[in-house]
Protein backbone atom coordinates (compact mmCIF):
# COMPACT_ATOMS: atom_id res chain seq x y z
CA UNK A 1 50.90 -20.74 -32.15
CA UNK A 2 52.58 -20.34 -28.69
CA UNK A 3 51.50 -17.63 -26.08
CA UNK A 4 52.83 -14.24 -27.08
CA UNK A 5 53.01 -13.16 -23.63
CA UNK A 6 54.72 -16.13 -20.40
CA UNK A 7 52.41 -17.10 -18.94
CA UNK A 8 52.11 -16.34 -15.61
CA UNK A 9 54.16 -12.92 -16.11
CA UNK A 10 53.13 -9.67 -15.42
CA UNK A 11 52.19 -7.98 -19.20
CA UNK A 12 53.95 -4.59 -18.73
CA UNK A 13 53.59 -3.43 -22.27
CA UNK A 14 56.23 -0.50 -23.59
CA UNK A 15 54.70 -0.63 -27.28
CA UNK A 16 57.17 -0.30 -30.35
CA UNK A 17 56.49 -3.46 -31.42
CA UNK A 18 58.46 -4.53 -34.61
CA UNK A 19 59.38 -7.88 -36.66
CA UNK A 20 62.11 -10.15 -36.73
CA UNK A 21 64.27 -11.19 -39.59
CA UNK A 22 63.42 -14.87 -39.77
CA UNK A 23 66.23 -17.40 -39.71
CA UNK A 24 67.09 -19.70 -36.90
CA UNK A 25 65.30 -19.32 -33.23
CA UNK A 26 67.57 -17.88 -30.69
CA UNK A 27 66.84 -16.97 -26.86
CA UNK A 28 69.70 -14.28 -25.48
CA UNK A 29 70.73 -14.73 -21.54
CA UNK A 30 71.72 -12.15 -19.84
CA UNK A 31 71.83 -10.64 -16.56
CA UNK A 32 71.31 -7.15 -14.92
CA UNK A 33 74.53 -6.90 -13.42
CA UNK A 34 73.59 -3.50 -11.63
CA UNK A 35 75.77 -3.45 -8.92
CA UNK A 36 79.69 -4.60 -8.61
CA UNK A 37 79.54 -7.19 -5.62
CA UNK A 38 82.58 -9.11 -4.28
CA UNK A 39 83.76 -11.77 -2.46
CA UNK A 40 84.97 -9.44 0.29
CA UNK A 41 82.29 -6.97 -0.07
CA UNK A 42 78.82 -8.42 -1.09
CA UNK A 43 75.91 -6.25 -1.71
CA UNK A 44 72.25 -6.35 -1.39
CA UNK A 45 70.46 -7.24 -4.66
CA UNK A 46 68.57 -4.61 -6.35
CA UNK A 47 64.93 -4.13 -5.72
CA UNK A 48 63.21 -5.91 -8.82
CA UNK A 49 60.44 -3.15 -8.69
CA UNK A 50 63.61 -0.73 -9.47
CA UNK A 51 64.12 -2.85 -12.92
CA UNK A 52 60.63 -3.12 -13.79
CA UNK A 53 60.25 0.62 -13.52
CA UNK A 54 64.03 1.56 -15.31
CA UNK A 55 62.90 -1.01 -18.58
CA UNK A 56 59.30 -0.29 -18.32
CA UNK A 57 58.46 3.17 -17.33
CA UNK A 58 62.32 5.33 -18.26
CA UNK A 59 62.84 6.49 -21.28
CA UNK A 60 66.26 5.36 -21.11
CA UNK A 61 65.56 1.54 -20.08
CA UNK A 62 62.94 1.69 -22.33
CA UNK A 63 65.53 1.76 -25.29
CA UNK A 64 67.15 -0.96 -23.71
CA UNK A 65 64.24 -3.69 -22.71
CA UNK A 66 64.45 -6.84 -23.15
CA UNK A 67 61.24 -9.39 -23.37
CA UNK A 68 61.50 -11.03 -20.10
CA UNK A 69 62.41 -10.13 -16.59
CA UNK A 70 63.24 -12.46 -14.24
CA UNK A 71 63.58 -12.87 -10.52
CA UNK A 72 65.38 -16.21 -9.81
CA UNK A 73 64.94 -15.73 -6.26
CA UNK A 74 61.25 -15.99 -6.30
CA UNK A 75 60.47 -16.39 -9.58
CA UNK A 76 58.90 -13.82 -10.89
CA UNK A 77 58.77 -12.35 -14.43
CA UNK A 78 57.39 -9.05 -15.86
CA UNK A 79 57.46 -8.95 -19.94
CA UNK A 80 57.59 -5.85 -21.98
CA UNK A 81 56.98 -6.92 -25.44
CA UNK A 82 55.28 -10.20 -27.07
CA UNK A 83 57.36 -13.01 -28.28
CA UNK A 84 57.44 -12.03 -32.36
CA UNK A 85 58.71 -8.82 -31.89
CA UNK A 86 62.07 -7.81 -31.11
CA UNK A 87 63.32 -6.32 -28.00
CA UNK A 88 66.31 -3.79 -27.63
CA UNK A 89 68.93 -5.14 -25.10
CA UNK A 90 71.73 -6.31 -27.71
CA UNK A 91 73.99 -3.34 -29.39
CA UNK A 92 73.97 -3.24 -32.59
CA UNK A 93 76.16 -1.39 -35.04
CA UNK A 94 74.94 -0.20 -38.46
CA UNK A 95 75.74 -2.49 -41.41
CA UNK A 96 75.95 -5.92 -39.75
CA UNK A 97 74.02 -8.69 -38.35
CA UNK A 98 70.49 -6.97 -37.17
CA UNK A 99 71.36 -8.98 -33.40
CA UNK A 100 67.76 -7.89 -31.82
CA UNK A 101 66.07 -9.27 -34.87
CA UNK A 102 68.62 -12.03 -36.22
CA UNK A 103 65.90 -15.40 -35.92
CA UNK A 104 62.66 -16.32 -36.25
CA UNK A 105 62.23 -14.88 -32.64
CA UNK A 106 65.11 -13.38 -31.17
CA UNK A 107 63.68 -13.31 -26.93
CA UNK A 108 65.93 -11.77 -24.64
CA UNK A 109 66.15 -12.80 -20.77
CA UNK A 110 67.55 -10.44 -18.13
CA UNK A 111 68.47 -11.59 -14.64
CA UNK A 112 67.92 -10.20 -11.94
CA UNK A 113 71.25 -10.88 -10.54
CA UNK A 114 74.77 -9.61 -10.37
CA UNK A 115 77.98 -11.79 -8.86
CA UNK A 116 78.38 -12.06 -5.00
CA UNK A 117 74.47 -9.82 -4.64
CA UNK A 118 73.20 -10.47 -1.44
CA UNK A 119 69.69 -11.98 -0.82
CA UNK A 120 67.90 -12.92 2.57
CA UNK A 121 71.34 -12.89 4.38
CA UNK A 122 72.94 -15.01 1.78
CA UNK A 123 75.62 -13.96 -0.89
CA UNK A 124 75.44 -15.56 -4.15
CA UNK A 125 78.40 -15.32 -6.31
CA UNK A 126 77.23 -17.28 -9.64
CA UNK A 127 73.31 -16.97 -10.84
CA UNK A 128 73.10 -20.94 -10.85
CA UNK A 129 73.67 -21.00 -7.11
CA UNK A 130 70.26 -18.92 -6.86
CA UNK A 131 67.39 -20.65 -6.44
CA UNK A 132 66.18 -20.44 -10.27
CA UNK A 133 62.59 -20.34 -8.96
CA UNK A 134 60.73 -20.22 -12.44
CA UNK A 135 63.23 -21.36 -14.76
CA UNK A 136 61.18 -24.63 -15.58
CA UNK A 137 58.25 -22.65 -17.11
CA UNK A 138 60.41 -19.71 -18.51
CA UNK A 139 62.31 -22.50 -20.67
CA UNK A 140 59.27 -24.22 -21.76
CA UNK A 141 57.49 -21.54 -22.84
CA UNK A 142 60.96 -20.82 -25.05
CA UNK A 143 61.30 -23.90 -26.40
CA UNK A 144 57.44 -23.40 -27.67
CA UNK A 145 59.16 -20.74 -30.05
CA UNK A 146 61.11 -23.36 -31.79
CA UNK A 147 64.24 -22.30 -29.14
CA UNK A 148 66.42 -26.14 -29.23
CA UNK A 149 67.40 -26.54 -25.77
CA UNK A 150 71.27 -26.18 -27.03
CA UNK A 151 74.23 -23.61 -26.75
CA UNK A 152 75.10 -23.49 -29.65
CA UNK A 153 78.63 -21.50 -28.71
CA UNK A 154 78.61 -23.78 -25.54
CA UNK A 155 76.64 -22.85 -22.02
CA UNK A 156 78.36 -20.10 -20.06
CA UNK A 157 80.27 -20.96 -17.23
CA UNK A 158 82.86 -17.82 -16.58
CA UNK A 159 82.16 -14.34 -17.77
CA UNK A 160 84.54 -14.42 -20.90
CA UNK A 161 83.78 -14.00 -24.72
CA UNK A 162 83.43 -16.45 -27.24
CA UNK A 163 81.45 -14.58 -30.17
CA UNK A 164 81.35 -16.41 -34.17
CA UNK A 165 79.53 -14.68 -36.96
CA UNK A 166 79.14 -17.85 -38.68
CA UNK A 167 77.68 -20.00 -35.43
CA UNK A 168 75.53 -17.13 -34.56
CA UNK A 169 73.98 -16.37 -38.20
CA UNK A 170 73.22 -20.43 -39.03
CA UNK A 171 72.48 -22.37 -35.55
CA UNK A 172 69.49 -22.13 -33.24
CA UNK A 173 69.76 -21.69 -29.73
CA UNK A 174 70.37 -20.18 -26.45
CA UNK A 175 73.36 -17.44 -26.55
CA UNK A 176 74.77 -15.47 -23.92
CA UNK A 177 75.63 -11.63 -24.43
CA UNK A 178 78.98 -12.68 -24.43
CA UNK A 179 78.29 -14.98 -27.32
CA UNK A 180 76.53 -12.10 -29.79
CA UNK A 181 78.44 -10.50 -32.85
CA UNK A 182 79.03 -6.68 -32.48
CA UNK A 183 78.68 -6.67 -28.30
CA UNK A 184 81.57 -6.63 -25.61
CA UNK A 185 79.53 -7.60 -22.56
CA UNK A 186 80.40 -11.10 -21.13
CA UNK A 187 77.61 -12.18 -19.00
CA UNK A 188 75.82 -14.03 -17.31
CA UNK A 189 78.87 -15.95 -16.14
CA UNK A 190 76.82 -18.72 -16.01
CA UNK A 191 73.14 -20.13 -16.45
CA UNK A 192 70.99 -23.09 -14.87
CA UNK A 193 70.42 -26.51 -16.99
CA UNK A 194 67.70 -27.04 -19.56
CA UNK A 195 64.48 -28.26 -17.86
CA UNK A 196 63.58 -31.88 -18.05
CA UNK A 197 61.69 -31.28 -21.40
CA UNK A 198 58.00 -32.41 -21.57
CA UNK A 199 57.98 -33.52 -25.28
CA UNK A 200 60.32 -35.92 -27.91
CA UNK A 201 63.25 -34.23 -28.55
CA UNK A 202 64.20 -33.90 -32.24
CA UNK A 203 65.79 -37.40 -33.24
CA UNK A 204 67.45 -36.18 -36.21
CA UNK A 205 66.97 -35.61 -39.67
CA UNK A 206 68.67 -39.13 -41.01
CA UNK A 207 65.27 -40.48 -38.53
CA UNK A 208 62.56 -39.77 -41.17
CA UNK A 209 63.41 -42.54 -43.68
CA UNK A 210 60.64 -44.72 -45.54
CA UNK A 211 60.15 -47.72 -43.22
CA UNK A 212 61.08 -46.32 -40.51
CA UNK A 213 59.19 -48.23 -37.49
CA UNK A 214 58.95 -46.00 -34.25
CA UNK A 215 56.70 -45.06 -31.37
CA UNK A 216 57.99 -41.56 -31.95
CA UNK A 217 56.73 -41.83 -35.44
CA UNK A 218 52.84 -42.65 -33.91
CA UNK A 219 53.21 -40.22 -31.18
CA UNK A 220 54.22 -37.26 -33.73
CA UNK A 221 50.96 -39.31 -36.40
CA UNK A 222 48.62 -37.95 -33.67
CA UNK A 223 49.78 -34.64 -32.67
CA UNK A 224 49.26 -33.99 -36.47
CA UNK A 225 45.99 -34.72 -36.40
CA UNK A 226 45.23 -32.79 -33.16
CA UNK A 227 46.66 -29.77 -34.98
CA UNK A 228 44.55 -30.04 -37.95
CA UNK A 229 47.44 -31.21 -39.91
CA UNK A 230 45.60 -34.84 -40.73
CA UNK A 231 46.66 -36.04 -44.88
CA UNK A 232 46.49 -39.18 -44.05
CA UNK A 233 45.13 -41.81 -46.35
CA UNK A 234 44.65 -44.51 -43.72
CA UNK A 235 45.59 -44.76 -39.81
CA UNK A 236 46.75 -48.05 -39.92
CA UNK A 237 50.87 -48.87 -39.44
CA UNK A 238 50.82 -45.55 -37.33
CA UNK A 239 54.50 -46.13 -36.03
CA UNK A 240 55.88 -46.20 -39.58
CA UNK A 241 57.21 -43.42 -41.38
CA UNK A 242 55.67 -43.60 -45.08
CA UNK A 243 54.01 -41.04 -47.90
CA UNK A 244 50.94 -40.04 -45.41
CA UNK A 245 53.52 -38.41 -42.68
CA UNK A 246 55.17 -36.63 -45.60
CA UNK A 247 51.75 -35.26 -46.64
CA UNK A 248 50.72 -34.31 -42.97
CA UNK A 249 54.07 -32.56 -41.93
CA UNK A 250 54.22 -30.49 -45.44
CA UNK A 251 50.93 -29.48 -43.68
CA UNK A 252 52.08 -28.68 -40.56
CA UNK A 253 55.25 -26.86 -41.98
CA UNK A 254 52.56 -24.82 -44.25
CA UNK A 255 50.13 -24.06 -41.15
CA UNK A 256 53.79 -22.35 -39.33
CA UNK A 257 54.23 -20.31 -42.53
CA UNK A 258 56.83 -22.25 -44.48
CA UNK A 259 56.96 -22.38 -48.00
CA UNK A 260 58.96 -24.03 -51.14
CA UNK A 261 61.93 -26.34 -49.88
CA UNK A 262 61.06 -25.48 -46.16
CA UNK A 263 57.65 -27.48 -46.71
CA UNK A 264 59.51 -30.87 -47.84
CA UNK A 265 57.36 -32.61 -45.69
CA UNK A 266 60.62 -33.85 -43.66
CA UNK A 267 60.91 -32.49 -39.83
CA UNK A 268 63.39 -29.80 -38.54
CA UNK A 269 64.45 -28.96 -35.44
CA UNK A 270 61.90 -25.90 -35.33
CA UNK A 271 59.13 -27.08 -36.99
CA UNK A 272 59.22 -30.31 -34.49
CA UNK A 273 59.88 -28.37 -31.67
CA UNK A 274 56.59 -26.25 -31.92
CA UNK A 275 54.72 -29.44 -32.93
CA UNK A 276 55.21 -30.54 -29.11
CA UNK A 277 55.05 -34.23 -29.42
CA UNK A 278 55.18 -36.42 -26.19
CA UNK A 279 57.73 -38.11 -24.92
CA UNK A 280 57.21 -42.15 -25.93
């Protein structure tokens, strides 16, 4: 299982810990957006000791925190609730999608940032002209949770809306605020590329077919046995797909809590994801 708490982060712990809905992974970007900077009139960026203390110490941010905040300037982070539970920074009316708890983990990034802050003498009008100190290990430790390095409503680049029920309630992802059901905010306005990812990415579904030859196929054979995931007969032919990998990922599928059709023994996007296997 990954880390409940980034590493790295200061653990500032608000309590009120509660579960998620299941369904697919999702990671929420947004951005603090406490001040109203311009072109003409920049202003200075907020202390981030002001936004620890409003999400993890008032009453009021309290009801608002997300999981993560993050300094791009320096990188720092301060987290007020582990991974599996949800956080509170998404409205969400009565009757609809649950948007705090709608995935498997549903973590919620705010930015220290607002457009045209001011930082060390230098105005920044879009948060990926910032430095993004920290961003590497923030969307690591993400894609751990079985977060696909994907926008699934596409990657934010102006701070308009573009929110689907459908896209939101069926695809894993990163989404913007401006992307969730049953909000009106429209940030971040824009957000910093996907870290070069350590592991394989997923090849597909239409990959896993008997026969298959691949060194993807030995490199995922021996993360399953370092996770204690091992039904294979032999460990010969260990870049061909065949009945032992189907036996050993049904395992592995099992060990993250899947059941019935979900443990087919045939990877998915998540379950490959938090498996972590190399790059070939």
């Amino acid at each position: 299982m990954p880390e409940l708490w980034l590493p790295g982060a200061t653990r500032l712990d608000i309590g009120d810990h509660a579960p998620t809905d299941g369904g697919p992974a999702k990671a929420i970007a947004h951005i603090t957006w406490d001040d109203n900077g311009t072109a003409a009139n920049p202003l200075p960026l907020a202390p981030y000791e002001d936004l620890v203390g409003y999400f993890g110490r008032n009453p009021d941010g309290r009801k608002v925190a997300p999981h993560i905040l993050w300094d791009p300037f320096v990188g720092r982070f301060t987290q007020f609730v582990p991974a599996d539970s949800r956080s509170k920074s998404l409205a969400d009316a009565a009757g609809g999608t649950r948007t705090n708890r709608a995935g498997s983990v549903v973590i919620q990034v705010e930015t220290l940032f607002f457009p045209y802050c001011r930082w060390n003498g230098t105005t920044y009008a879009r948060l990926v002209d910032t430095p993004c100190e920290g961003w590497g290990a923030l969307n690591a430790w993400i894609r751990a949770w079985g977060v696909p390095d994907t926008w699934p409503m596409g990657r934010p680049t102006s701070f308009t809306s573009n929110r689907s029920e459908s896209v939101w309630g069926s695809r894993a992802g990163w989404y913007a605020h401006a992307h969730v059901p049953e909000n009106d905010h429209t940030d971040p306005g824009s957000w910093p590329a996907f870290a070069d990812a350590p592991y394989e990415p997923f090849p597909g579904a239409a990959f896993f077919t008997t026969g298959r030859r691949s060194p993807i196929i030995a490199a995922m054979h021996q993360r399953l046995v370092a996770v204690g995931c091992d039904r294979y007969r032999t460990h010969t032919d260990l870049d061909v797909w065949g009945s032992g990998d189907v036996a050993s990922y049904r395992a592995w599928q099992q060990k993250l809590g899947y059941t019935g059709a979900d443990a087919d023994g045939y990877p998915g996007p998540t379950s490959w994801t938090r498996l972590q296997v190399p790059h070939t």
